[in-house]
C-alpha atoms as a PDB file:
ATOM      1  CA  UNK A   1     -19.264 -31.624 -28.082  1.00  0.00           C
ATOM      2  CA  UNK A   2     -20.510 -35.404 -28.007  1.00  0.00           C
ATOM      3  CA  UNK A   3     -17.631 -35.964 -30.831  1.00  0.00           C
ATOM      4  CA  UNK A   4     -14.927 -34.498 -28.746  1.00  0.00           C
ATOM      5  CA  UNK A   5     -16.071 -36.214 -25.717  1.00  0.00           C
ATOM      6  CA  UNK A   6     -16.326 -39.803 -27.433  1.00  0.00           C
ATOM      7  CA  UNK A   7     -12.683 -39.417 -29.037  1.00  0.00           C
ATOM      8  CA  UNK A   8     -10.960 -37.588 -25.529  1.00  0.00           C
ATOM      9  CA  UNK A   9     -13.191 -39.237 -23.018  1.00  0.00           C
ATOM     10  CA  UNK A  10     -15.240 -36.797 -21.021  1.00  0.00           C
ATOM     11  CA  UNK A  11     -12.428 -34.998 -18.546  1.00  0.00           C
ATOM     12  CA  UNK A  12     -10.380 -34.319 -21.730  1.00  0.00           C
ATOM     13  CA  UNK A  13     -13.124 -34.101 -23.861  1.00  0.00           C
ATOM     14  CA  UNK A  14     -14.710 -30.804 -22.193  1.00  0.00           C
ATOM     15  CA  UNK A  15     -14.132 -27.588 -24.032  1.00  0.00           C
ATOM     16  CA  UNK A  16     -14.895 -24.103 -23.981  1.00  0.00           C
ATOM     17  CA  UNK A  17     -16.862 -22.104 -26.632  1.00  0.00           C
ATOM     18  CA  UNK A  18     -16.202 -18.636 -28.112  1.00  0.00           C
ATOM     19  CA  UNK A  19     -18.316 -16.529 -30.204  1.00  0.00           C
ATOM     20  CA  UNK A  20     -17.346 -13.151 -31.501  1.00  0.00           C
ATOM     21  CA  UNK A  21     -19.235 -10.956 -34.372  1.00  0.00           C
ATOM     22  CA  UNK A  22     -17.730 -10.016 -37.921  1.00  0.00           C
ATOM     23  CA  UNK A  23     -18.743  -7.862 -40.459  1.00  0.00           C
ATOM     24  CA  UNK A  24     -17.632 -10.227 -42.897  1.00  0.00           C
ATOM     25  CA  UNK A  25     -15.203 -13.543 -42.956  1.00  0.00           C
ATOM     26  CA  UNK A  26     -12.195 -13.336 -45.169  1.00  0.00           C
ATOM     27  CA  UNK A  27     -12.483 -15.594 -48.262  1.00  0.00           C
ATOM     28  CA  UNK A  28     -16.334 -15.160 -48.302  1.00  0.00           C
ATOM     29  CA  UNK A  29     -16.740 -17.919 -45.969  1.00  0.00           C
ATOM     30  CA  UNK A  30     -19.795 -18.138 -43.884  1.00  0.00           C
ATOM     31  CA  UNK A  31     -18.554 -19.548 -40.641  1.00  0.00           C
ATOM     32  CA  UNK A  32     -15.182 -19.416 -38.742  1.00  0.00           C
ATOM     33  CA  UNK A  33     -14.468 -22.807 -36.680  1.00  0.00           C
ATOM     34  CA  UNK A  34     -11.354 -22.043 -34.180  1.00  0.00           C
ATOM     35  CA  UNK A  35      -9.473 -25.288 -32.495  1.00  0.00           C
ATOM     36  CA  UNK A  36      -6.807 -25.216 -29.548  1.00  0.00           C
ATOM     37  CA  UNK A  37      -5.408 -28.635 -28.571  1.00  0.00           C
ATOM     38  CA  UNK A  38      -2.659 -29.949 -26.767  1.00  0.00           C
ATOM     39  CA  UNK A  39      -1.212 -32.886 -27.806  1.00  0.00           C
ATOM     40  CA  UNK A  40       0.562 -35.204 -25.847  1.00  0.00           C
END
């Protein structure tokens, strides 16, 4: 959040969060991280 905000300033910055539940992660990995961005 304060990474995103430093980089983007804080208008552009802001972001939403999403959390859903999994039995398991492909891969055996233990967290997901999902980005959207819109360069330009």
């Amino acid at each position: 959040s304060e990474l995103f905000a430093e980089v983007f300033g804080a208008e552009k910055g802001a972001h939403a969060r999403s959390a859903f539940g999994v039995a398991q992660i492909p891969m055996g990995c233990c967290v997901e991280i999902e980005l959207i961005a819109e360069v330009g």
